[in-house]
N, C-alpha and C. Protein backbone atom coordinates (compact mmCIF):
# COMPACT_ATOMS: atom_id res chain seq x y z
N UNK A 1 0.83 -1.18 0.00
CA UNK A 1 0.00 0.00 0.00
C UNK A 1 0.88 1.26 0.00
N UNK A 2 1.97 1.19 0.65
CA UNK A 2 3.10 2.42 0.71
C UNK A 2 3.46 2.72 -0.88
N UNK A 3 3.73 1.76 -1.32
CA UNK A 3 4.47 1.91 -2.38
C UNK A 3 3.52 2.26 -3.78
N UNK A 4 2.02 2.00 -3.24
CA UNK A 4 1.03 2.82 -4.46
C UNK A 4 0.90 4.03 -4.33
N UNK A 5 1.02 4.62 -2.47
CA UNK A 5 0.72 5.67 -2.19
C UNK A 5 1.83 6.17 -2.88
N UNK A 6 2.82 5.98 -2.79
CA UNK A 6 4.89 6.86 -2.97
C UNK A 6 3.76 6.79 -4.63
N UNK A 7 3.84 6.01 -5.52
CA UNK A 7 3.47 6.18 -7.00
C UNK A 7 2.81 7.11 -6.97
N UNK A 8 1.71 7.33 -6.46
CA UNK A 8 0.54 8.24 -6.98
C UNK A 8 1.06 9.37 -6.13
N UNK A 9 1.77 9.54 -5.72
CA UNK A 9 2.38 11.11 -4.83
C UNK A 9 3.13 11.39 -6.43
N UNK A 10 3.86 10.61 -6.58
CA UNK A 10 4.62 10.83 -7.90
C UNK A 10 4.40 10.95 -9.14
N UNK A 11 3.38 10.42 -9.46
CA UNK A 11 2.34 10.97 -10.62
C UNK A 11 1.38 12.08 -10.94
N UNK A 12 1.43 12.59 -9.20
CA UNK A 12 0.58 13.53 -9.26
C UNK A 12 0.56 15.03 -9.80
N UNK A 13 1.61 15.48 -10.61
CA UNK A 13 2.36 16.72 -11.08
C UNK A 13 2.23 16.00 -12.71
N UNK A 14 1.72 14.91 -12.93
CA UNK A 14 1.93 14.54 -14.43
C UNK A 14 2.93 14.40 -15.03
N UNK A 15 4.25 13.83 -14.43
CA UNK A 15 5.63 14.01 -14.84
C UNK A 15 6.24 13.70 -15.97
N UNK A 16 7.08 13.97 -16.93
CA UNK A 16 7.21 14.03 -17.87
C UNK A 16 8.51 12.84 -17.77
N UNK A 17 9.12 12.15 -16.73
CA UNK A 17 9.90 11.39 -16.22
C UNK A 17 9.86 10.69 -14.90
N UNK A 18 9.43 9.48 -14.82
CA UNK A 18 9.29 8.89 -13.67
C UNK A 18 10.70 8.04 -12.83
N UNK A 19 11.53 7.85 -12.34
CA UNK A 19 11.98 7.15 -11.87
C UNK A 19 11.92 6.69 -10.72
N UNK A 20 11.84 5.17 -10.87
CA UNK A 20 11.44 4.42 -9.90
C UNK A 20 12.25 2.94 -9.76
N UNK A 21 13.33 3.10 -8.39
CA UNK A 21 14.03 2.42 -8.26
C UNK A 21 13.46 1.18 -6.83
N UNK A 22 13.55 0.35 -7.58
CA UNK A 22 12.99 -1.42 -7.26
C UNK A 22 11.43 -0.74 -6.78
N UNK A 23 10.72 -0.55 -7.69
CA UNK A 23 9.16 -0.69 -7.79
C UNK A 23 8.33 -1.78 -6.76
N UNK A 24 8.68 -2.32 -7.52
CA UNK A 24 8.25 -4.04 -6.79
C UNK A 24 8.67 -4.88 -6.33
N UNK A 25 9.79 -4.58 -5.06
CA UNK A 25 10.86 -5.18 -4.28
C UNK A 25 10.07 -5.76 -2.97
N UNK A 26 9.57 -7.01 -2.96
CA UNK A 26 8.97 -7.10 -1.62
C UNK A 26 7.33 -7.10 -1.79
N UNK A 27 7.10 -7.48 -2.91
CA UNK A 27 5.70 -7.47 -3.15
C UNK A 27 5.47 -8.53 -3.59
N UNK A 28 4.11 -9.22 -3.36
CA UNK A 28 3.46 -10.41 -4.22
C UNK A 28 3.08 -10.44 -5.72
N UNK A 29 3.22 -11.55 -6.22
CA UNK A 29 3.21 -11.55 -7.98
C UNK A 29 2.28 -10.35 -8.38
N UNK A 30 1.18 -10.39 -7.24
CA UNK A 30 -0.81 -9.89 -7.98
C UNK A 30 -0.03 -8.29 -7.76
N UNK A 31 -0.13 -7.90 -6.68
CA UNK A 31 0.48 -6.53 -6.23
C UNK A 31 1.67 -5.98 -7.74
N UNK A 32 2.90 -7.43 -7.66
CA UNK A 32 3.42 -6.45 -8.19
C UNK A 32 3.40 -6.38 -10.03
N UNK A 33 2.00 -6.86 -9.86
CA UNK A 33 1.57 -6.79 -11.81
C UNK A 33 0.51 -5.49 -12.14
N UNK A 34 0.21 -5.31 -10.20
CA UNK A 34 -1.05 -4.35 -10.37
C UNK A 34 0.12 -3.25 -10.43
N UNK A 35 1.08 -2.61 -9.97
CA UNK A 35 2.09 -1.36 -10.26
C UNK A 35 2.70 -1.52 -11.32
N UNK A 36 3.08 -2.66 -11.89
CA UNK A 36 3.61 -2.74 -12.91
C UNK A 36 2.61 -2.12 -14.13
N UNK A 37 1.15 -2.64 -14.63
CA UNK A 37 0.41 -1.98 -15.44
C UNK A 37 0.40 -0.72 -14.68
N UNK A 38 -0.15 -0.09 -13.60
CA UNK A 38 0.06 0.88 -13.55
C UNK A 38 1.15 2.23 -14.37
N UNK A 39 2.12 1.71 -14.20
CA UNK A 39 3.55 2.73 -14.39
C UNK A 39 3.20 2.33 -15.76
N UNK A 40 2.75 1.37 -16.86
CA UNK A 40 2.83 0.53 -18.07
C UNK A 40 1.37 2.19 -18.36
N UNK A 41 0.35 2.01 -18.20
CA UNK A 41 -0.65 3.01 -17.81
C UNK A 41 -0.42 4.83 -17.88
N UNK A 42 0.89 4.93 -17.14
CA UNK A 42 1.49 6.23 -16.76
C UNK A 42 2.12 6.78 -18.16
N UNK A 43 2.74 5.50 -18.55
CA UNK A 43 3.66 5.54 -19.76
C UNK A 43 2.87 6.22 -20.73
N UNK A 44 1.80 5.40 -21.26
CA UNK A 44 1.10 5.31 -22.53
C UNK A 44 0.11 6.50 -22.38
N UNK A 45 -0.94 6.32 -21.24
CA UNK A 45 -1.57 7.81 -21.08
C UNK A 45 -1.20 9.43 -20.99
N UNK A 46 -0.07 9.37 -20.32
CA UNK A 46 0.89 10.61 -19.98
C UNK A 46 1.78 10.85 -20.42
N UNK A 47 2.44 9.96 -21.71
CA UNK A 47 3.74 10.07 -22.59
C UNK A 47 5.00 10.10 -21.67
N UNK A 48 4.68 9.74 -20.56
CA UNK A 48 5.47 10.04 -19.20
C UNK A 48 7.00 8.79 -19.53
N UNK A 49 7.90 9.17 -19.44
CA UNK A 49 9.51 8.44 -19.44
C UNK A 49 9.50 7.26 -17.80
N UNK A 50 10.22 5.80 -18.12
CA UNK A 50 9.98 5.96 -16.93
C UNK A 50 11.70 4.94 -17.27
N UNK A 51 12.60 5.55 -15.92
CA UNK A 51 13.83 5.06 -15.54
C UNK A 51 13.45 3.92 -14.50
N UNK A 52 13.42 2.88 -14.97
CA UNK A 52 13.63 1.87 -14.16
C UNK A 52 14.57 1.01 -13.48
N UNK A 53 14.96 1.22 -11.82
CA UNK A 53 16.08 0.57 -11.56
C UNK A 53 15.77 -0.77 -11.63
N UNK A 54 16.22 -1.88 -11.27
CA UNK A 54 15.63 -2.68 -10.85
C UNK A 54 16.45 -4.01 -10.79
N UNK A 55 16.96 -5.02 -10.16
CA UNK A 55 17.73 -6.14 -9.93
C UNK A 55 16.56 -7.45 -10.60
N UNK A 56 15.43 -7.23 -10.79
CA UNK A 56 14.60 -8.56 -11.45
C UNK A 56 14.21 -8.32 -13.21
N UNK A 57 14.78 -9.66 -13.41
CA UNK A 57 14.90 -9.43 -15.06
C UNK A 57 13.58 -9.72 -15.41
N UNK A 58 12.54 -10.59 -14.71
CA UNK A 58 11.55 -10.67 -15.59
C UNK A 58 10.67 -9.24 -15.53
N UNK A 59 11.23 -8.30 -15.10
CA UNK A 59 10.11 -6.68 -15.04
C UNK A 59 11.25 -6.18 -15.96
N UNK A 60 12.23 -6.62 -15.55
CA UNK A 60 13.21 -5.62 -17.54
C UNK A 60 11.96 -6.34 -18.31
N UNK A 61 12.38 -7.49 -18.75
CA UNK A 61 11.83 -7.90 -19.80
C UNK A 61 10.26 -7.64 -20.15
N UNK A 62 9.93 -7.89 -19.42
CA UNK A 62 8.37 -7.34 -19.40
C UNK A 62 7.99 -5.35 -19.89
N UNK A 63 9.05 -4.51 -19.17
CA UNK A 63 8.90 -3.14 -18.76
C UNK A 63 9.57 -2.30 -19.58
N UNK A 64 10.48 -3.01 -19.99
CA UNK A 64 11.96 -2.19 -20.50
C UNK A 64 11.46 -2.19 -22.16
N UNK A 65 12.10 -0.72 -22.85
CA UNK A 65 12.42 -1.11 -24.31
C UNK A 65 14.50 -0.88 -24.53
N UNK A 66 14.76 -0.44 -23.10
CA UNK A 66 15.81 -0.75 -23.96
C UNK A 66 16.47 -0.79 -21.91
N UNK A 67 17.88 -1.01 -22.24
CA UNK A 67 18.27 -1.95 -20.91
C UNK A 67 19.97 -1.10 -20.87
N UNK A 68 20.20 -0.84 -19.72
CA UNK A 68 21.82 -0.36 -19.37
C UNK A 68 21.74 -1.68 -18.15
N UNK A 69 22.89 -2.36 -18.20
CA UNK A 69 23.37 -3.02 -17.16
C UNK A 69 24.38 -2.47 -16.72
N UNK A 70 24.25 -2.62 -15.18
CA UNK A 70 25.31 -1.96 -14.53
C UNK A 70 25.69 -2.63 -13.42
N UNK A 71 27.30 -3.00 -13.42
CA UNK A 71 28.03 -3.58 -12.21
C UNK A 71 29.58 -2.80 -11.64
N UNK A 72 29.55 -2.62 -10.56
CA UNK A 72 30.43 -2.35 -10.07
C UNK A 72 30.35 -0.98 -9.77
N UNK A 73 29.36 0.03 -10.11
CA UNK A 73 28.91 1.47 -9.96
C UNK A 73 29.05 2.09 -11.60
N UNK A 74 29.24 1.02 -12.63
CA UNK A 74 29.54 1.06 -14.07
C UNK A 74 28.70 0.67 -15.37
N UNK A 75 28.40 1.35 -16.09
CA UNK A 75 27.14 0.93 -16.97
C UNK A 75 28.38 -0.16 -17.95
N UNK A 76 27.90 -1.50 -18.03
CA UNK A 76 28.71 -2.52 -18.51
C UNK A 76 28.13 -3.02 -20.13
N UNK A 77 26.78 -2.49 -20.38
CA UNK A 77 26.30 -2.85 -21.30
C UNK A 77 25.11 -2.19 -21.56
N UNK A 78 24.74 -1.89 -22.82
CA UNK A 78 23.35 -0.68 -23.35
C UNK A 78 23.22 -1.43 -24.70
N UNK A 79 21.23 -1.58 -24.10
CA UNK A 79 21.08 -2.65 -25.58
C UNK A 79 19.65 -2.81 -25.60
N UNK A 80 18.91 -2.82 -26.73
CA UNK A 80 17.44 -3.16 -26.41
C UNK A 80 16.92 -4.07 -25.87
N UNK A 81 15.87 -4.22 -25.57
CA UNK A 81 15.69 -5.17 -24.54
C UNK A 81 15.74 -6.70 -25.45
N UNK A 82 15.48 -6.80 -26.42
CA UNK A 82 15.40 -7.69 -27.03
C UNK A 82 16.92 -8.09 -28.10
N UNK A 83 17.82 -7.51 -28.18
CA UNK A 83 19.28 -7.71 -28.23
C UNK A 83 19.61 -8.36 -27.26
N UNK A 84 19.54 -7.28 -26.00
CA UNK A 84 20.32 -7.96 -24.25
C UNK A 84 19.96 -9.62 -23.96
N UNK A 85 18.60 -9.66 -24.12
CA UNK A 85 18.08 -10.90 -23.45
C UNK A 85 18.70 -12.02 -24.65
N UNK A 86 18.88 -11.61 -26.46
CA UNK A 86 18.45 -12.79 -27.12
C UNK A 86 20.83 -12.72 -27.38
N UNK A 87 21.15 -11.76 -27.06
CA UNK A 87 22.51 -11.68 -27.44
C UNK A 87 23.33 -10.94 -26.95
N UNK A 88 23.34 -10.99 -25.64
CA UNK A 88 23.84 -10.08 -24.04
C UNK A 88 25.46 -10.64 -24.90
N UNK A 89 26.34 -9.90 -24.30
CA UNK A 89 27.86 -9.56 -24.95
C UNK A 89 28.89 -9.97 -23.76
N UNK A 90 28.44 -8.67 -22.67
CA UNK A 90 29.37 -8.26 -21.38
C UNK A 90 29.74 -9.92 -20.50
N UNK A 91 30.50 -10.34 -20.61
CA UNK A 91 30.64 -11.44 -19.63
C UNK A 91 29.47 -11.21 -18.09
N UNK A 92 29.64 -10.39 -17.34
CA UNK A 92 28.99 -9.94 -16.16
C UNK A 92 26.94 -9.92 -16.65
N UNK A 93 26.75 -9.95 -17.95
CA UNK A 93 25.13 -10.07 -18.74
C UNK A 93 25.08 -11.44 -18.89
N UNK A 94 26.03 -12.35 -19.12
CA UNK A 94 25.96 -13.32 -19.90
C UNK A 94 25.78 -14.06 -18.29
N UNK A 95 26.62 -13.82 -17.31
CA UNK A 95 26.64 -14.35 -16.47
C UNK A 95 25.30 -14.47 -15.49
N UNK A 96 24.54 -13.14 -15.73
CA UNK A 96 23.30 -12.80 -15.28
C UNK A 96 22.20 -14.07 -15.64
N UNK A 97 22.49 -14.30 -17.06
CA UNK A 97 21.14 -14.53 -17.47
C UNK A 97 21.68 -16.04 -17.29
N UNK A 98 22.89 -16.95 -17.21
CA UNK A 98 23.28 -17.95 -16.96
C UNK A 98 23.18 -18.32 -15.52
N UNK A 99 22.74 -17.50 -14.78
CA UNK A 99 22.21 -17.99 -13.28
C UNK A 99 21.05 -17.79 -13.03
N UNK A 100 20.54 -17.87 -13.97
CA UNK A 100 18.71 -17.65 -14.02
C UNK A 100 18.04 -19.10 -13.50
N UNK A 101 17.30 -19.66 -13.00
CA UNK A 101 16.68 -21.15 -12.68
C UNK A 101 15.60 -20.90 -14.02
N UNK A 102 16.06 -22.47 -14.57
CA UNK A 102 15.07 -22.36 -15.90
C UNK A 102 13.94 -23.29 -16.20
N UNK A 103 12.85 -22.58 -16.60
CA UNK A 103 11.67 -23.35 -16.73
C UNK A 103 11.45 -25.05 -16.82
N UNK A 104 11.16 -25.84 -16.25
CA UNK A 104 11.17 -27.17 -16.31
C UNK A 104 12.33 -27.98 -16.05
N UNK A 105 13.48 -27.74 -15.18
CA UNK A 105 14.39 -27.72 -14.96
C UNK A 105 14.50 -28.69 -13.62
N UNK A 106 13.36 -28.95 -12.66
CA UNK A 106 13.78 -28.92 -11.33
C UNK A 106 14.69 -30.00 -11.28
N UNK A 107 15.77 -30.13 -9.82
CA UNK A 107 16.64 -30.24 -10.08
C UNK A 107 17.77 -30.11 -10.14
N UNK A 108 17.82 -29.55 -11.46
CA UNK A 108 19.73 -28.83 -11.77
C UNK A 108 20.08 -28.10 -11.25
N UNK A 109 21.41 -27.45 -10.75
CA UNK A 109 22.09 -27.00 -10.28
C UNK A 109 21.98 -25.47 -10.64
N UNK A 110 21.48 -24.47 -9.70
CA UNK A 110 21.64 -23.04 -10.51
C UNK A 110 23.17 -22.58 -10.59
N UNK A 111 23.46 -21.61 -11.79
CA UNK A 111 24.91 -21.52 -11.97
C UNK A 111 25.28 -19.79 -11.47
N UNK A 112 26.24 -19.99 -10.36
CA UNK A 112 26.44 -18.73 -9.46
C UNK A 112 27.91 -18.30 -9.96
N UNK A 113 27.61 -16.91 -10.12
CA UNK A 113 28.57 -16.08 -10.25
C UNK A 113 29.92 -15.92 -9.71
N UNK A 114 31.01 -16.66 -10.49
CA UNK A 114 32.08 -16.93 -8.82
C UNK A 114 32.60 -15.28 -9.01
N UNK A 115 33.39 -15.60 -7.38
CA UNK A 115 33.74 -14.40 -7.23
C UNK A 115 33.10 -13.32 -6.20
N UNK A 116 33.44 -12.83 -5.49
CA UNK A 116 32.31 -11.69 -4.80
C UNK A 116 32.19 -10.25 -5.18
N UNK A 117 31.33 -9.85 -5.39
CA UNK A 117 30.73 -8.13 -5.82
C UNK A 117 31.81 -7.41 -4.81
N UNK A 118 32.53 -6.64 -5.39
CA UNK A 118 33.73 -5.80 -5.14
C UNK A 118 33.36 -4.56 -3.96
N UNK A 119 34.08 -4.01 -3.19
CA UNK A 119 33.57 -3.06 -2.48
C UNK A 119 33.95 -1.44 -3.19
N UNK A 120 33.19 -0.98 -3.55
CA UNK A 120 32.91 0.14 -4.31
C UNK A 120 34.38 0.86 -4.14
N UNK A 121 34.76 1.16 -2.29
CA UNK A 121 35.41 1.80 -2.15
C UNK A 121 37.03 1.00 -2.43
N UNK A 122 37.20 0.03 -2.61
CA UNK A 122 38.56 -0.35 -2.79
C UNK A 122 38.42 -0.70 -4.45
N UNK A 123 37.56 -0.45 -5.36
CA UNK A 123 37.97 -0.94 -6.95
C UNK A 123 38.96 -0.33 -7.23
N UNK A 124 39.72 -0.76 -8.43
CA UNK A 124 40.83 -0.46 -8.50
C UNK A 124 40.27 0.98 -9.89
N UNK A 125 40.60 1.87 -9.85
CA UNK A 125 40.09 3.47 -11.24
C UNK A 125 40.84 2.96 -12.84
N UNK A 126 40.90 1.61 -12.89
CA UNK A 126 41.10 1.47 -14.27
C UNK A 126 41.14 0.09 -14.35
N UNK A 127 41.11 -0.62 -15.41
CA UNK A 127 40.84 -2.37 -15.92
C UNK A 127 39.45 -2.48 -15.76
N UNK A 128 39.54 -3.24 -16.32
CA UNK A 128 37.85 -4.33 -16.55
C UNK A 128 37.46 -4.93 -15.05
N UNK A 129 35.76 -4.52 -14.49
CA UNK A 129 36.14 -4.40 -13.15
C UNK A 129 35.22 -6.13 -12.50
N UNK A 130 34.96 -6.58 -14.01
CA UNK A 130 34.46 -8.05 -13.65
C UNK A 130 35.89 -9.07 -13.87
N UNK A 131 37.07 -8.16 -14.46
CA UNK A 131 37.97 -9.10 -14.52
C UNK A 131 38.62 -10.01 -13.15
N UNK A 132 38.45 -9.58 -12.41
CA UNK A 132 38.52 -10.61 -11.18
C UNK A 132 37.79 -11.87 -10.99
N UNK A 133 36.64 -11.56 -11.03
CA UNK A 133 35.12 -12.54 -11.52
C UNK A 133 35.42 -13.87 -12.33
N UNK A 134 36.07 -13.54 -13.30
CA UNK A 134 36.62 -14.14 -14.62
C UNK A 134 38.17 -14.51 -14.75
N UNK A 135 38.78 -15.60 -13.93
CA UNK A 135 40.46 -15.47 -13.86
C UNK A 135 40.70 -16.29 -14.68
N UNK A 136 39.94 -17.40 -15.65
CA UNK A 136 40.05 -18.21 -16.75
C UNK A 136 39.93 -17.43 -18.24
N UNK A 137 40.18 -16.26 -17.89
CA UNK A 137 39.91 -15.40 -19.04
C UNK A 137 41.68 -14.30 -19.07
N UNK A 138 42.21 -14.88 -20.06
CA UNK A 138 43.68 -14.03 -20.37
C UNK A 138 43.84 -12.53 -20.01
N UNK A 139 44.47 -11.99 -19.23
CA UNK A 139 44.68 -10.75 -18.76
C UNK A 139 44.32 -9.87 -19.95
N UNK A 140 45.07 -10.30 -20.85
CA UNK A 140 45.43 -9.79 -22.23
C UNK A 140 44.04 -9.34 -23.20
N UNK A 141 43.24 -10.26 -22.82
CA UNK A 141 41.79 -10.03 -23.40
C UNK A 141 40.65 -8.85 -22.40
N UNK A 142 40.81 -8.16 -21.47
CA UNK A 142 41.00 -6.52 -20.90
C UNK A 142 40.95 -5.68 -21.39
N UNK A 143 40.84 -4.83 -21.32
CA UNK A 143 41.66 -3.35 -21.16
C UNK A 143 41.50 -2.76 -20.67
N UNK A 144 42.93 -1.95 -20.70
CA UNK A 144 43.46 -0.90 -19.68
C UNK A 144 42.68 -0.26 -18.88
N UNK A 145 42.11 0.96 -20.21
CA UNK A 145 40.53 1.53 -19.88
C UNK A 145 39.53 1.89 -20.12
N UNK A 146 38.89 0.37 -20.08
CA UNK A 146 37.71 -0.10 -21.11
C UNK A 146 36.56 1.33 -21.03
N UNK A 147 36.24 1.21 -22.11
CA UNK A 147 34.97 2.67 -22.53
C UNK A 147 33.81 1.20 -23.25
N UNK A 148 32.50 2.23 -22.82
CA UNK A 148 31.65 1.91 -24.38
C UNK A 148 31.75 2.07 -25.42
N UNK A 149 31.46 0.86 -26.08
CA UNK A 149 31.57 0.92 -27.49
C UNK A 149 30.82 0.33 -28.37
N UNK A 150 30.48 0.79 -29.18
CA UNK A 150 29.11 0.35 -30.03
C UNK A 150 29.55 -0.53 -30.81
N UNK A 151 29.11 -1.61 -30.54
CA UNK A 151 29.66 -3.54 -31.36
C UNK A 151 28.69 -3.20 -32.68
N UNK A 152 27.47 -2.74 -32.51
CA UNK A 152 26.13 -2.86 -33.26
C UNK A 152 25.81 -1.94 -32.79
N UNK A 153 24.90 -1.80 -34.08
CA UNK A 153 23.73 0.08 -34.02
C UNK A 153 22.81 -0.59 -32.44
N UNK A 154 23.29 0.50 -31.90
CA UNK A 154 22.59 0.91 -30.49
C UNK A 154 23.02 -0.16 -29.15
N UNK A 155 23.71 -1.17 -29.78
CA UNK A 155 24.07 -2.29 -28.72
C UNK A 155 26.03 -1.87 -28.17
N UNK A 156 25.91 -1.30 -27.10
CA UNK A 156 27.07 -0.80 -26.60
C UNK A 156 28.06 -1.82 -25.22
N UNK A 157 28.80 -1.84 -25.47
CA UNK A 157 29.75 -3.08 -24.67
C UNK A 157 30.68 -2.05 -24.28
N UNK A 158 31.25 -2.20 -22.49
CA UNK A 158 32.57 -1.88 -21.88
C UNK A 158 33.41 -3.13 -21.96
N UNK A 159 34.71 -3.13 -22.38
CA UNK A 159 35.90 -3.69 -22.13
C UNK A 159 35.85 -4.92 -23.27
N UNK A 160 36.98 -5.77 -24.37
CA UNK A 160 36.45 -5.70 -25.48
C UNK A 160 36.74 -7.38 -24.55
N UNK A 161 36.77 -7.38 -23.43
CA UNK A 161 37.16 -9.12 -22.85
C UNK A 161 36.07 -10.12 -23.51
N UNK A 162 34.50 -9.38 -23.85
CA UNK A 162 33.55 -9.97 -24.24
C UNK A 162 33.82 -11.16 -25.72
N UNK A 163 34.90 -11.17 -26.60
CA UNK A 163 35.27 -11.26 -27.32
C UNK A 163 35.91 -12.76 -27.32
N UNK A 164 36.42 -12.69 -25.62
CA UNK A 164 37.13 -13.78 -25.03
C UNK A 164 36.45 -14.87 -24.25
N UNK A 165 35.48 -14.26 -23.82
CA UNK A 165 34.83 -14.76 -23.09
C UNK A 165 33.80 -15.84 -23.13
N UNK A 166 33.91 -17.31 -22.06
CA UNK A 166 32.94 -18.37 -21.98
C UNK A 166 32.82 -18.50 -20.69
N UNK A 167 32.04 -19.87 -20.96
CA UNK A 167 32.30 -20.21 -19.46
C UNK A 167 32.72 -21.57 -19.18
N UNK A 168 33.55 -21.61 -18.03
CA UNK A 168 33.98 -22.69 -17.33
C UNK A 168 33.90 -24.11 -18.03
N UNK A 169 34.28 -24.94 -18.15
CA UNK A 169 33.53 -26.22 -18.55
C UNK A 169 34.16 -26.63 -16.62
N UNK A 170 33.46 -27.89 -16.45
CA UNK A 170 34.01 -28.09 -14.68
C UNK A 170 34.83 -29.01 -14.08
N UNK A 171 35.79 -29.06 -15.40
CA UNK A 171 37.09 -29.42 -15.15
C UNK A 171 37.59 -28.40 -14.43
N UNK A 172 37.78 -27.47 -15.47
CA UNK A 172 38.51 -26.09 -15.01
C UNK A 172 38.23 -25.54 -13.87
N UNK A 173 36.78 -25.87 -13.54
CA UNK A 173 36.42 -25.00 -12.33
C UNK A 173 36.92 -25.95 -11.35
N UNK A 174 36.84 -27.03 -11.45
CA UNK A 174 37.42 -27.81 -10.32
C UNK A 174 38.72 -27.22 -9.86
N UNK A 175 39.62 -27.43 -10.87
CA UNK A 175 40.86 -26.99 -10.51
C UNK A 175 40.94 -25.73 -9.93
N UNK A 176 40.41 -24.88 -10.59
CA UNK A 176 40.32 -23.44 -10.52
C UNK A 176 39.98 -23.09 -8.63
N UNK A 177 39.09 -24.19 -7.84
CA UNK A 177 38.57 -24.18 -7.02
C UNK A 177 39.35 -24.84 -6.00
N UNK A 178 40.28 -25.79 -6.29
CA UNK A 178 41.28 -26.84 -5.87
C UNK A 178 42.77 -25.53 -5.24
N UNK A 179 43.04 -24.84 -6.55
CA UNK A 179 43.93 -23.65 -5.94
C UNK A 179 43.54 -22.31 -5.53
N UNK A 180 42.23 -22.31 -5.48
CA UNK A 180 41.83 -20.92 -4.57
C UNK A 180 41.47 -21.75 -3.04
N UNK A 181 41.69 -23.17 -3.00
CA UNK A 181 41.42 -23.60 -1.89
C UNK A 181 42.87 -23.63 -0.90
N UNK A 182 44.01 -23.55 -1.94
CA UNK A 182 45.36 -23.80 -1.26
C UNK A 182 46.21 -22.58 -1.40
């Protein structure tokens, strides 16, 4: 109920830009489909913009027409929503949507991101900042100091490591896991 009231406080000037960071964080499916058409509502009736933060991909996918991913305090990737989801680039996107639990699946193993989310205040002000994340991936395939860059009309990638980048088969990770253990 807070969080319809916070909306409609915020709609109430007719805004020409809405942003609304985690909308539906803590809400039930029904609740959070009823804010979701809502803001979907705001859009289309009021020509109103709306910046959506948000950590749950199925409200990108659903909400979004076009998508910035961002890790580390860094926009890592800019792409329509339907590029990102069908041909995500950024190792740190690819990795996103590879730890997703997938439909009819039960079971298998969900696949987690090794590595831990960096503390803002100790990153290092230059290199690729998922390159830690990724130590099966050649230094060399980096850079220095990765920028966006447009691979494809409107689909933008930081750091060109994407180029290099897979994942694990679990040999490697074994090992890989064998000497971060010693």
């Amino acid at each position: 109920m807070r969080q319809r009231i916070v909306i409609a406080m915020a709609i109430a000037n007719s805004p020409s830009l809405l942003i609304a960071d985690e909308p539906t964080t803590a809400l039930d499916v029904t609740i959070q489909s009823q804010i979701l058409d809502l803001m979907k509502d705001l859009k289309d009736e009021m020509n109103t913009g709306i910046i959506l933060i948000t950590h749950d991909l199925g409200v990108v996918s659903e909400m979004a027409d076009r998508v910035a991913v961002m890790y580390a305090g860094q926009i890592v990737e800019i792409a329509d929503v339907f590029t990102l989801f069908e041909n995500a680039k950024h190792p740190y996107t690819r990795s996103l949507f590879q730890s997703l639990p997938g439909i009819g699946e039960s079971g298998s193993e969900l696949q987690a991101i090794q590595g831990i989310v960096p503390s803002l205040d100790l990153l290092p002000r230059s290199g690729c900042r998922f390159a830690p994340r990724i130590p099966w991936i050649d230094h060399e395939a980096h850079e220095e100091n990765p920028v966006l860059t447009e691979i494809s009309p409107g689909h933008f990638v930081r750091c060109t490591c994407y180029k290099s980048f897979h994942f694990q088969d679990a040999n490697h990770e074994e090992e890989l896991n064998a000497t971060i253990r010693s």
